[in-house]
N, C-alpha and C. Protein backbone atom coordinates (compact mmCIF):
# COMPACT_ATOMS: atom_id res chain seq x y z
N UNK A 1 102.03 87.37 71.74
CA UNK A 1 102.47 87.45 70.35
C UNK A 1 102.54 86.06 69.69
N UNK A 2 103.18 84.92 70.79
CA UNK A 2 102.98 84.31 70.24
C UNK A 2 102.51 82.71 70.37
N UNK A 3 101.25 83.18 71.31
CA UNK A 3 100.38 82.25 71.70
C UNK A 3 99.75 81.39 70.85
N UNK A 4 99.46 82.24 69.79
CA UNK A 4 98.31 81.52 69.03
C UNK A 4 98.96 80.59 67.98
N UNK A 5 100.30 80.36 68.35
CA UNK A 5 100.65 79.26 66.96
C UNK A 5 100.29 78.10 66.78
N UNK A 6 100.19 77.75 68.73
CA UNK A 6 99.82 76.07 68.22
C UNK A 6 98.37 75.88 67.76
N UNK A 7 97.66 76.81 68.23
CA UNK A 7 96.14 76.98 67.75
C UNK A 7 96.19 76.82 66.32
N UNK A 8 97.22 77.98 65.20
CA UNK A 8 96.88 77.71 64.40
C UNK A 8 97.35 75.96 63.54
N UNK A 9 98.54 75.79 64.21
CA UNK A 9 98.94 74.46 63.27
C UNK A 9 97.66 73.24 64.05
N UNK A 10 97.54 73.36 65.42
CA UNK A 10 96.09 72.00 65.14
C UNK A 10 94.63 72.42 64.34
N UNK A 11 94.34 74.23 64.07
CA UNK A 11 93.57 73.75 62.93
C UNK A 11 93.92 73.83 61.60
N UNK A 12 95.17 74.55 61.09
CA UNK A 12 95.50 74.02 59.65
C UNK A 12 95.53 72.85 59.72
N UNK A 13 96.15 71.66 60.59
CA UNK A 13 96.33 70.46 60.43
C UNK A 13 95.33 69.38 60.26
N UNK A 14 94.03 70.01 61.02
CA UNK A 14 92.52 69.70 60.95
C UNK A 14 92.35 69.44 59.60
N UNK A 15 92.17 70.61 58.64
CA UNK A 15 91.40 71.11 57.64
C UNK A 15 92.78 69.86 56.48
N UNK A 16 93.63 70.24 56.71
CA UNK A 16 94.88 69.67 55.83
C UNK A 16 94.71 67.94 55.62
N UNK A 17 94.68 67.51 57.31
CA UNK A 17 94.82 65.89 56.97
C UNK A 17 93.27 65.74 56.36
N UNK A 18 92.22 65.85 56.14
CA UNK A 18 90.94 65.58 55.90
C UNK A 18 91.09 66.11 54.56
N UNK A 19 92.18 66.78 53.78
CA UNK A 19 91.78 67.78 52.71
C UNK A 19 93.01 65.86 51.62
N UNK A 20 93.97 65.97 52.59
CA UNK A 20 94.98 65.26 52.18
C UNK A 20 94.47 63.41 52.38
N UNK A 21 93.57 62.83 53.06
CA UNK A 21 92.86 61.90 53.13
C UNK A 21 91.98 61.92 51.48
N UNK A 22 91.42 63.52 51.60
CA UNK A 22 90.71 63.13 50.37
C UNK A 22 91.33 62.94 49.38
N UNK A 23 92.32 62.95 48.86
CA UNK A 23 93.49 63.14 47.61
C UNK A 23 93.91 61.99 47.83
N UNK A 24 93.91 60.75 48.89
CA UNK A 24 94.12 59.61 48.55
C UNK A 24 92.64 58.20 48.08
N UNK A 25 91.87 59.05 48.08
CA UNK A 25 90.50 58.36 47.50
C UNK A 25 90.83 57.96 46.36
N UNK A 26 90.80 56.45 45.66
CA UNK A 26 90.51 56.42 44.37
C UNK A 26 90.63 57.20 43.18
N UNK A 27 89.35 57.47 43.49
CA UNK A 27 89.18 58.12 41.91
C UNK A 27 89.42 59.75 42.13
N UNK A 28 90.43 59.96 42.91
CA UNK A 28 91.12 61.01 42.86
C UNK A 28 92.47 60.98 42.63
N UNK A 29 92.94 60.10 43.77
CA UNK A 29 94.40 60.00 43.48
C UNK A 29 95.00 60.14 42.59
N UNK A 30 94.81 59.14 41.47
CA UNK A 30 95.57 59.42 40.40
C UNK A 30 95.80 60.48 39.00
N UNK A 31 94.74 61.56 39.57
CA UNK A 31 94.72 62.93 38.67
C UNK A 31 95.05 63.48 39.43
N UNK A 32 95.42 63.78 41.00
CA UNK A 32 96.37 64.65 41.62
C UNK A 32 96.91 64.57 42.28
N UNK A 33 97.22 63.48 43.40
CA UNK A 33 98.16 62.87 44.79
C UNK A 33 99.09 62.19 44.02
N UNK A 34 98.78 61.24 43.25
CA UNK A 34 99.77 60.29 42.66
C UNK A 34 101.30 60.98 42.59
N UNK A 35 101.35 61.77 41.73
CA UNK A 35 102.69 62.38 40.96
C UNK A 35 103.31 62.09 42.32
N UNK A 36 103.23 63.14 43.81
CA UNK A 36 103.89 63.42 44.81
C UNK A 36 104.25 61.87 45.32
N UNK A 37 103.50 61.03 45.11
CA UNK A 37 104.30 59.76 45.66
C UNK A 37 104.68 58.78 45.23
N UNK A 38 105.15 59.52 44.09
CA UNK A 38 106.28 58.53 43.08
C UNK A 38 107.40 58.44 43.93
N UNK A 39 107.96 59.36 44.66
CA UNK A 39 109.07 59.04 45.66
C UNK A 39 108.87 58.42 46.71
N UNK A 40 108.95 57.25 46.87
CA UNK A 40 108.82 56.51 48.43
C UNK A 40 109.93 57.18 49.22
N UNK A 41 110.80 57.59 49.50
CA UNK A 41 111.89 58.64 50.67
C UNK A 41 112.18 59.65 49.91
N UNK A 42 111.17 60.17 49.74
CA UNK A 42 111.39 62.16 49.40
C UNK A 42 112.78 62.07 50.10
N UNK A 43 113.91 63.39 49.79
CA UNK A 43 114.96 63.72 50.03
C UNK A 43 115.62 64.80 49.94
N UNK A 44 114.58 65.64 49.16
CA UNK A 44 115.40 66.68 48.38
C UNK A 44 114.46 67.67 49.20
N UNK A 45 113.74 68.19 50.38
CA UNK A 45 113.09 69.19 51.36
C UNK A 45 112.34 69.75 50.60
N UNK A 46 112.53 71.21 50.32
CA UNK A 46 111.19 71.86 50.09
C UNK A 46 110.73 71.84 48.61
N UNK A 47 111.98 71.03 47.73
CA UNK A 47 111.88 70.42 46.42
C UNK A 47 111.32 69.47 46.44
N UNK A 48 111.04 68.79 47.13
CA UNK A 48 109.63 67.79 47.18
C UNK A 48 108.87 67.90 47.54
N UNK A 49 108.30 68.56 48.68
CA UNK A 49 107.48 68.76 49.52
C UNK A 49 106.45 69.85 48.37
N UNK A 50 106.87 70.66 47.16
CA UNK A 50 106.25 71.19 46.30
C UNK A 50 106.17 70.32 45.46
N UNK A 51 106.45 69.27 45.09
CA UNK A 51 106.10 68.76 43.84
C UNK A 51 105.22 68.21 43.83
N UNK A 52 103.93 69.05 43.68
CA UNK A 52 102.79 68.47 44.07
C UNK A 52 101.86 68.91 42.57
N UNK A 53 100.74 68.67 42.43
CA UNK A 53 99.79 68.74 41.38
C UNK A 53 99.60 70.56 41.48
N UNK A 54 99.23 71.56 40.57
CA UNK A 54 99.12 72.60 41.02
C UNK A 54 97.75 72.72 41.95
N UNK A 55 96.38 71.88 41.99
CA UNK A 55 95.66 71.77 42.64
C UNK A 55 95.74 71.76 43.59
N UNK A 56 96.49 70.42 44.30
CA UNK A 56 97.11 70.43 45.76
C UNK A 56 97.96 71.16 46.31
N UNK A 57 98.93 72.25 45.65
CA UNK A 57 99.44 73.08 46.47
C UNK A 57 98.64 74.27 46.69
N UNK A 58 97.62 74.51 45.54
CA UNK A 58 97.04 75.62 45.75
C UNK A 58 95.85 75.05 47.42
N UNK A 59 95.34 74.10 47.02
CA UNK A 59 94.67 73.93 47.96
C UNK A 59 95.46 73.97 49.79
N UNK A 60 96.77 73.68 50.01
CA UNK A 60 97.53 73.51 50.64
C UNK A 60 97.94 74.65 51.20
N UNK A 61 97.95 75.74 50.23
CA UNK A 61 98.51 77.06 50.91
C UNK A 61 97.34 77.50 51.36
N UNK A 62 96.31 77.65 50.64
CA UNK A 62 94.87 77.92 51.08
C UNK A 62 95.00 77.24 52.46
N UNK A 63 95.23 76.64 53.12
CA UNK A 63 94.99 76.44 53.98
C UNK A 63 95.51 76.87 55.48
N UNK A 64 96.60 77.55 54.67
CA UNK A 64 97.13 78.44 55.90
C UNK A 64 96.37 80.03 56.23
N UNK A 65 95.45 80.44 55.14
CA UNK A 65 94.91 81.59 54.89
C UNK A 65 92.93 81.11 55.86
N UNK A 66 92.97 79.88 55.80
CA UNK A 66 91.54 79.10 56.23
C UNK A 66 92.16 79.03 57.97
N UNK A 67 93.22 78.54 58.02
CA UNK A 67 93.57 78.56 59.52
C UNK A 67 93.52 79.58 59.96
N UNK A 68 94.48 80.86 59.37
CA UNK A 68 94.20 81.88 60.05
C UNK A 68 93.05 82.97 60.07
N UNK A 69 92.41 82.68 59.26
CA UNK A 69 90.26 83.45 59.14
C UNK A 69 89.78 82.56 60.54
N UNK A 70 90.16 81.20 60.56
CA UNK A 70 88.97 80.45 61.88
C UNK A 70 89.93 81.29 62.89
N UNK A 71 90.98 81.05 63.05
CA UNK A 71 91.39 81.70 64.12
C UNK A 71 91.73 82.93 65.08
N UNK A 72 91.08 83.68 63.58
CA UNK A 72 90.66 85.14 64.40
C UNK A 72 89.26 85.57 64.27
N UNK A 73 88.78 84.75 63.13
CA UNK A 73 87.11 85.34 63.13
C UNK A 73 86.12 84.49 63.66
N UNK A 74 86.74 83.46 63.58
CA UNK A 74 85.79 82.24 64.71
C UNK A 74 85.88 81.87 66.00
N UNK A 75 87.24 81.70 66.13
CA UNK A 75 87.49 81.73 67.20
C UNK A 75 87.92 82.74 68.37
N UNK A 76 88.15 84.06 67.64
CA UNK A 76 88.32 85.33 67.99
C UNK A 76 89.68 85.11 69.21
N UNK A 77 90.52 84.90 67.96
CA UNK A 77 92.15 85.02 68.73
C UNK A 77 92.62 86.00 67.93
N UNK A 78 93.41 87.02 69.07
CA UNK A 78 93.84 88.29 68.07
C UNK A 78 95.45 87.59 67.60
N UNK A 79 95.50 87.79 66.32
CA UNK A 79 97.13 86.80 65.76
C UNK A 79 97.55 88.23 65.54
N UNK A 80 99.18 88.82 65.81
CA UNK A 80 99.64 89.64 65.46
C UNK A 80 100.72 89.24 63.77
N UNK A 81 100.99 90.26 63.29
CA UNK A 81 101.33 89.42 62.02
C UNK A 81 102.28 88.78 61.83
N UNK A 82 103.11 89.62 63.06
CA UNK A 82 104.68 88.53 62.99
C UNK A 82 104.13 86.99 63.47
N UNK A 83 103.43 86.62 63.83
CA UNK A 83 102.55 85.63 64.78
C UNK A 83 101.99 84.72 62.72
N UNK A 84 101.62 85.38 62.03
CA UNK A 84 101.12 84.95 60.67
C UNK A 84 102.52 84.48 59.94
N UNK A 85 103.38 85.59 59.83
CA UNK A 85 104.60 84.97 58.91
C UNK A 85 105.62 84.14 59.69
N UNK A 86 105.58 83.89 61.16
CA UNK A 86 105.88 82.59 61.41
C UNK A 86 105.41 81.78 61.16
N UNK A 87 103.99 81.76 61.18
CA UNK A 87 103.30 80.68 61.02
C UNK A 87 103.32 80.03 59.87
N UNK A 88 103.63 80.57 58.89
CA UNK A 88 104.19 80.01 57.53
C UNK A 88 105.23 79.89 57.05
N UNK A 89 106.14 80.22 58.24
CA UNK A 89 107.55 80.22 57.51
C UNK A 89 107.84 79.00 58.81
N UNK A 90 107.23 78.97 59.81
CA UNK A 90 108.10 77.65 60.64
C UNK A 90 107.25 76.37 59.83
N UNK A 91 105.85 76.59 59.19
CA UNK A 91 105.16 75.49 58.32
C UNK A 91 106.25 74.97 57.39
N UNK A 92 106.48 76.16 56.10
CA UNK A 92 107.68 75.61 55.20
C UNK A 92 108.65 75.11 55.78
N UNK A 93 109.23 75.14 56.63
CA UNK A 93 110.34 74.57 56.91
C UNK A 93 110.14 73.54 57.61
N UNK A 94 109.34 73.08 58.12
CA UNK A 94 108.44 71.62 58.82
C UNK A 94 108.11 70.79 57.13
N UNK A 95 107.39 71.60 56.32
CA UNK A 95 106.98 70.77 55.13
C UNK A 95 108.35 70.41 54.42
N UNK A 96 109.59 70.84 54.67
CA UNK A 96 110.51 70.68 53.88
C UNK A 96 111.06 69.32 54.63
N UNK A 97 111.04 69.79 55.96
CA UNK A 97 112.01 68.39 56.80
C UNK A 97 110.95 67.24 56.76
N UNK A 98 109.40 67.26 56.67
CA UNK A 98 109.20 66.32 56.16
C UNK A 98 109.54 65.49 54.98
N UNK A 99 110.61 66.01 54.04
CA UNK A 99 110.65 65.25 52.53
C UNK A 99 112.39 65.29 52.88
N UNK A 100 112.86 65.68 54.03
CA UNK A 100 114.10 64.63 54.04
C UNK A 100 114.67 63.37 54.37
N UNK A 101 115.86 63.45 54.55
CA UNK A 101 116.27 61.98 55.18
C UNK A 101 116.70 62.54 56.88
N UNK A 102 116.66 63.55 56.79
CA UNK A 102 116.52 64.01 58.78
C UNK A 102 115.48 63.55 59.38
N UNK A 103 116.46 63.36 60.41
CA UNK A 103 115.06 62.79 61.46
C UNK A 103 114.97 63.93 62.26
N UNK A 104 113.69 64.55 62.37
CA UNK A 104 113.64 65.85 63.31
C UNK A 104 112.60 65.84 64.38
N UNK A 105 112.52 66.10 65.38
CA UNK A 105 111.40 65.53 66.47
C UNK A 105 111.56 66.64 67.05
N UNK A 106 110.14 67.69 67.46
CA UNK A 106 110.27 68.38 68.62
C UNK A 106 109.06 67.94 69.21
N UNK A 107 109.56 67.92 71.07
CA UNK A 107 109.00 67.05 71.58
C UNK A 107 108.77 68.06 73.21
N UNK A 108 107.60 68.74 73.29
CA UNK A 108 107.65 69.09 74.38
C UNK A 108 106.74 68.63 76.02
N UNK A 109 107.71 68.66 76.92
CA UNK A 109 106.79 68.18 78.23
C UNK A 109 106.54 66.95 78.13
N UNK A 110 106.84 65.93 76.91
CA UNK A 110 107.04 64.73 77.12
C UNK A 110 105.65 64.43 75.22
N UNK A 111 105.34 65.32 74.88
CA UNK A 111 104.64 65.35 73.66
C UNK A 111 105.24 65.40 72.39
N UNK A 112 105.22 65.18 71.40
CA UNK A 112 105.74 65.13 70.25
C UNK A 112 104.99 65.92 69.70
N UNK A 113 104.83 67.22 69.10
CA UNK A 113 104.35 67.88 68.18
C UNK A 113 105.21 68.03 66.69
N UNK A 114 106.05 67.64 66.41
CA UNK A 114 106.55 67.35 64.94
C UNK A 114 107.58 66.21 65.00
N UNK A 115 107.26 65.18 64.25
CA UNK A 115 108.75 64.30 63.76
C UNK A 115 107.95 64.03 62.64
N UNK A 116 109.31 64.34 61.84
CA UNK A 116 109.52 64.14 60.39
C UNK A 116 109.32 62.79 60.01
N UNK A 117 109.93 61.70 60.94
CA UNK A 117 109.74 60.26 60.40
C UNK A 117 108.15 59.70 60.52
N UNK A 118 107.27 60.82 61.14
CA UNK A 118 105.35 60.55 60.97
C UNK A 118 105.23 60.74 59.32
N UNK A 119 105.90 61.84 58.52
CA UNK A 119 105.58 61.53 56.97
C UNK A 119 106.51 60.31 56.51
N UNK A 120 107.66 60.16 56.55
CA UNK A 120 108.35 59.32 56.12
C UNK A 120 107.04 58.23 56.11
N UNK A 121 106.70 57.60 57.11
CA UNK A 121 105.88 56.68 57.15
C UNK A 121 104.72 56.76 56.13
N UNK A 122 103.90 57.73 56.31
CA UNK A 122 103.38 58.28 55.09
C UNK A 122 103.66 57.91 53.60
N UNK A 123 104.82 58.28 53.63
CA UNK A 123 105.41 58.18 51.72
C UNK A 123 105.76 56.44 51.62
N UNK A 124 105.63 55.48 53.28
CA UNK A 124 105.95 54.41 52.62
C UNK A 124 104.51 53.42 52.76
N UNK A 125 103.69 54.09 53.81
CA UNK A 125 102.46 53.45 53.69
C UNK A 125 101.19 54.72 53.23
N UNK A 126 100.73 54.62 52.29
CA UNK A 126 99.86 56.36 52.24
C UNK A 126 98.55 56.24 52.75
N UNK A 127 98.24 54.85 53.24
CA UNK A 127 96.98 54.52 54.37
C UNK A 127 97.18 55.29 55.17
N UNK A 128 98.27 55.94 56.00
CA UNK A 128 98.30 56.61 57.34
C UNK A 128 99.33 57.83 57.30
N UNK A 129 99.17 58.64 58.56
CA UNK A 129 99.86 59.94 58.88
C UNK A 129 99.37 61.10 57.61
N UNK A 130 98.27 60.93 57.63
CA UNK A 130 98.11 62.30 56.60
C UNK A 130 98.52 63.96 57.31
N UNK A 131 98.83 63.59 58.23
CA UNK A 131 98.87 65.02 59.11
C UNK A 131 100.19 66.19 58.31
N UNK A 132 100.01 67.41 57.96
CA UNK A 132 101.43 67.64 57.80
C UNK A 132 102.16 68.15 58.68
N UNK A 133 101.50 68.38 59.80
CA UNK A 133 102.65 69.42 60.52
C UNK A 133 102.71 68.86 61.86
N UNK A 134 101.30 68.25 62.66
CA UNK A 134 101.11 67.34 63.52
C UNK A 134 100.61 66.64 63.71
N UNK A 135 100.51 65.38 64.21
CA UNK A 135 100.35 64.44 64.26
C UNK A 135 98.53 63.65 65.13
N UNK A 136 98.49 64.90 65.36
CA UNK A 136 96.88 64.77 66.47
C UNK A 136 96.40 64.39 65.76
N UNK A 137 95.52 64.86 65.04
CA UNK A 137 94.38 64.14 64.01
C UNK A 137 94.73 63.28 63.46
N UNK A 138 95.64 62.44 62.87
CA UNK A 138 95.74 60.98 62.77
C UNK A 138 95.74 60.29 64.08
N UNK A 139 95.81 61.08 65.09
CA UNK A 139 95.53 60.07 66.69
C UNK A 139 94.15 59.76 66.62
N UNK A 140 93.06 61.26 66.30
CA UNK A 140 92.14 61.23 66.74
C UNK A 140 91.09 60.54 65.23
N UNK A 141 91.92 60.46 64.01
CA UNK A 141 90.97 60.09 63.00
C UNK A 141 91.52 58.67 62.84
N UNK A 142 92.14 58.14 63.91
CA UNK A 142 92.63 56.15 63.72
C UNK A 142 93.77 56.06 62.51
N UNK A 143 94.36 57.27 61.96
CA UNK A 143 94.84 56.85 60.82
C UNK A 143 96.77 56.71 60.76
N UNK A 144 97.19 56.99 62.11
CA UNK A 144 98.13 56.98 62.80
C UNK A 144 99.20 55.74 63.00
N UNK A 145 99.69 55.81 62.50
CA UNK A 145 101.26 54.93 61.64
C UNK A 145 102.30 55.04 62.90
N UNK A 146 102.99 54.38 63.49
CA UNK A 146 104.30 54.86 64.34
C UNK A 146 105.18 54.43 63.29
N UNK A 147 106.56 55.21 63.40
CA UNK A 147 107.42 55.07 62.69
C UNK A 147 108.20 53.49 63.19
N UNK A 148 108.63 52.68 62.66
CA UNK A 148 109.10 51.44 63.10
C UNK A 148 110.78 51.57 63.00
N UNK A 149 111.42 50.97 64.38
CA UNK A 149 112.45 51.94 64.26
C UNK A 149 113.92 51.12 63.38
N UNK A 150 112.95 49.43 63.44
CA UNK A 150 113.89 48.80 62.79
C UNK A 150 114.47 49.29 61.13
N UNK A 151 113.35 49.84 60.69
CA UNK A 151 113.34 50.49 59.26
C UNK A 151 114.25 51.74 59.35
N UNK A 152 114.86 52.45 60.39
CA UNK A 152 115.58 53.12 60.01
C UNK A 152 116.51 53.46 59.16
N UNK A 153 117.40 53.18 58.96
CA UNK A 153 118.03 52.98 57.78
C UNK A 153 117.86 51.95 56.42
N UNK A 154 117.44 52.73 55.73
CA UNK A 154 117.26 52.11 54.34
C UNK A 154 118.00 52.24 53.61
N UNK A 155 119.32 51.29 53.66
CA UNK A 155 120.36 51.83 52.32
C UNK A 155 120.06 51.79 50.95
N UNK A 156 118.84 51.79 50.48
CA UNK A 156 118.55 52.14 48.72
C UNK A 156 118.21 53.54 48.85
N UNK A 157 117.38 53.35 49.80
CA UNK A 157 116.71 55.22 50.03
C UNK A 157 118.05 56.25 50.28
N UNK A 158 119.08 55.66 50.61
CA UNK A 158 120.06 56.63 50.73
C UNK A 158 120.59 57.47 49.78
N UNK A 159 121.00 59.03 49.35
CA UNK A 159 121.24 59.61 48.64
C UNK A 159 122.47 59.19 47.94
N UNK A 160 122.65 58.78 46.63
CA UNK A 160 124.15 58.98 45.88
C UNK A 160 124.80 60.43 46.36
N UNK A 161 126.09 59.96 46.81
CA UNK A 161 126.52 61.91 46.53
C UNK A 161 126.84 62.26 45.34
N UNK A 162 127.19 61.65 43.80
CA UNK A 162 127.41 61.74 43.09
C UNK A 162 126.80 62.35 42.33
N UNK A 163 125.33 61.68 41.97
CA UNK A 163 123.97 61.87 41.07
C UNK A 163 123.00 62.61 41.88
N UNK A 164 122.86 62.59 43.39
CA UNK A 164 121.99 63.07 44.09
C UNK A 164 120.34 62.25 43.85
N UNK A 165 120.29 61.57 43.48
CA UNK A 165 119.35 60.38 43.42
C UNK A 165 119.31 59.41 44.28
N UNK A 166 118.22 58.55 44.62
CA UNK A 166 118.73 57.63 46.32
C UNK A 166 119.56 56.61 45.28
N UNK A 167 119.84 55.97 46.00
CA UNK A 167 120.93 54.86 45.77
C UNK A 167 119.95 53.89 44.89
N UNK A 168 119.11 53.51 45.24
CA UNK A 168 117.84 52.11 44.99
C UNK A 168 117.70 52.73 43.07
N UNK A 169 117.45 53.81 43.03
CA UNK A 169 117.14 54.41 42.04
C UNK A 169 118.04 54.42 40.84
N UNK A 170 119.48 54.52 41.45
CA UNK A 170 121.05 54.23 40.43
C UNK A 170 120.51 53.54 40.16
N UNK A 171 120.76 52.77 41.46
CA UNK A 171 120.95 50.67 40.50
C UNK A 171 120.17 50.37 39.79
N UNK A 172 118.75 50.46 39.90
CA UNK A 172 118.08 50.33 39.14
C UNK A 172 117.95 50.58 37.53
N UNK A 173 118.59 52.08 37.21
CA UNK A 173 118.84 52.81 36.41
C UNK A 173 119.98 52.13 35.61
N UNK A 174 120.98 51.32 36.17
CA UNK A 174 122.19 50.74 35.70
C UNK A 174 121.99 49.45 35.36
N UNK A 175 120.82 48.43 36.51
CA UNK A 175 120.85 47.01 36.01
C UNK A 175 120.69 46.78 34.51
N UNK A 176 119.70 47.42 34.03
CA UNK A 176 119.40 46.96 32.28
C UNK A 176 120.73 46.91 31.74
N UNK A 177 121.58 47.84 31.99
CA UNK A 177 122.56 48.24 30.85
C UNK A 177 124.01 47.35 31.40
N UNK A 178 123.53 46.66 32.91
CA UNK A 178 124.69 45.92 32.95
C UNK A 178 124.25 44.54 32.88
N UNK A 179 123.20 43.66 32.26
CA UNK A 179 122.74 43.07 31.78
C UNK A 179 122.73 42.64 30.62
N UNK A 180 123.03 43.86 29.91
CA UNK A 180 122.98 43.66 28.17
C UNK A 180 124.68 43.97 27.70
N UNK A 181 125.61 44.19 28.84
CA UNK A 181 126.99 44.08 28.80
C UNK A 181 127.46 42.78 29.01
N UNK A 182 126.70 42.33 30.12
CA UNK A 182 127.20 40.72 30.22
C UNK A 182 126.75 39.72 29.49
N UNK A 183 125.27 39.89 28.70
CA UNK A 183 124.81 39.55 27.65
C UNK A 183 126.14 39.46 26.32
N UNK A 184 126.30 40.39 25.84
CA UNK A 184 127.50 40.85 25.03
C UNK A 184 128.65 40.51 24.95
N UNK A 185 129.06 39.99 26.60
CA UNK A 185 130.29 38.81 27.02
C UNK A 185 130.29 37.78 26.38
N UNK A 186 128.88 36.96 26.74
CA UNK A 186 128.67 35.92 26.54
C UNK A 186 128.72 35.54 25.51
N UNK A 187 128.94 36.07 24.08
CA UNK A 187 128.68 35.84 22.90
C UNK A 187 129.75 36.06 22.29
């Protein structure tokens, strides 16, 4: 029942990082990747992880419908359906913990098949980790980022609890206006 999952996330992940490589080309990027990485530490889960161009999500879900056609008509694996709506419901919730501030790692037999801090890296270098769900094909396409562990904590990237905005983003938001207060002193 439910054999065929990892089958399907290494070839959605196939079709995805090569789909998501192309969306950082030039003269693409900035009519449809751009928007999504205005946030350098996404934070807000599956509210970021959608805020994407409608192109790229359409293309994105498409791709869970492309994984599962190769994987029963090409590769002739019988997927039962509960075997399908996991497969998209443990995806969403992988695409969500990629756009938090959790660090989530599952790691089996000594392998890493998901950590969240492979996109983090992503949103801070977009040269590497195009993978969304695992990490193989950036092994096998050179494009593979390790997370650096000194960077762990980024106190700007950290959430206000107040505003729910990272911290870096307040201040920012506040320097002008406490600038033109002390300006106002001065005089």
């Amino acid at each position: 029942l439910l054999l065929p999952l990892p089958v399907l996330y290494i070839v959605y992940d196939f079709f995805y990082t090569i789909m998501h490589w192309a969306l950082h080309i030039k003269a693409v990027y900035g009519y449809i990747h751009k928007h999504h990485h205005h946030q350098k530490a996404p934070s807000r889960g599956n509210q970021d992880a959608i805020n994407v161009h409608p192109v790229e999500f359409f293309l994105g879900e498409y791709n869970h419908l492309l994984a599962l056609y190769v994987c029963s008509h090409i590769l002739d694996i019988q997927i039962h359906f509960v075997c399908s709506l996991l497969f998209v419901s443990i995806g969403g919730v992988c695409a969500g913990l990629n756009h938090t501030r959790h660090d989530v790692s599952i790691t089996v037999w000594g392998v890493t098949l998901f950590d969240s801090k492979a996109h983090d890296v992503h949103h801070r270098i977009p040269q590497s980790n195009y993978g969304q769900y695992i990490i193989f094909w950036d092994y096998i396409f050179g494009t593979f980022r390790p997370y650096n562990p000194q960077d762990r904590v980024n106190p700007s990237a950290q959430l206000d609890p107040q505003t729910g905005k990272t911290v870096g983003y307040v201040e920012q938001q506040h320097q002008p206006q406490n600038k033109q207060v002390s300006a106002a002193k001065d005089e």
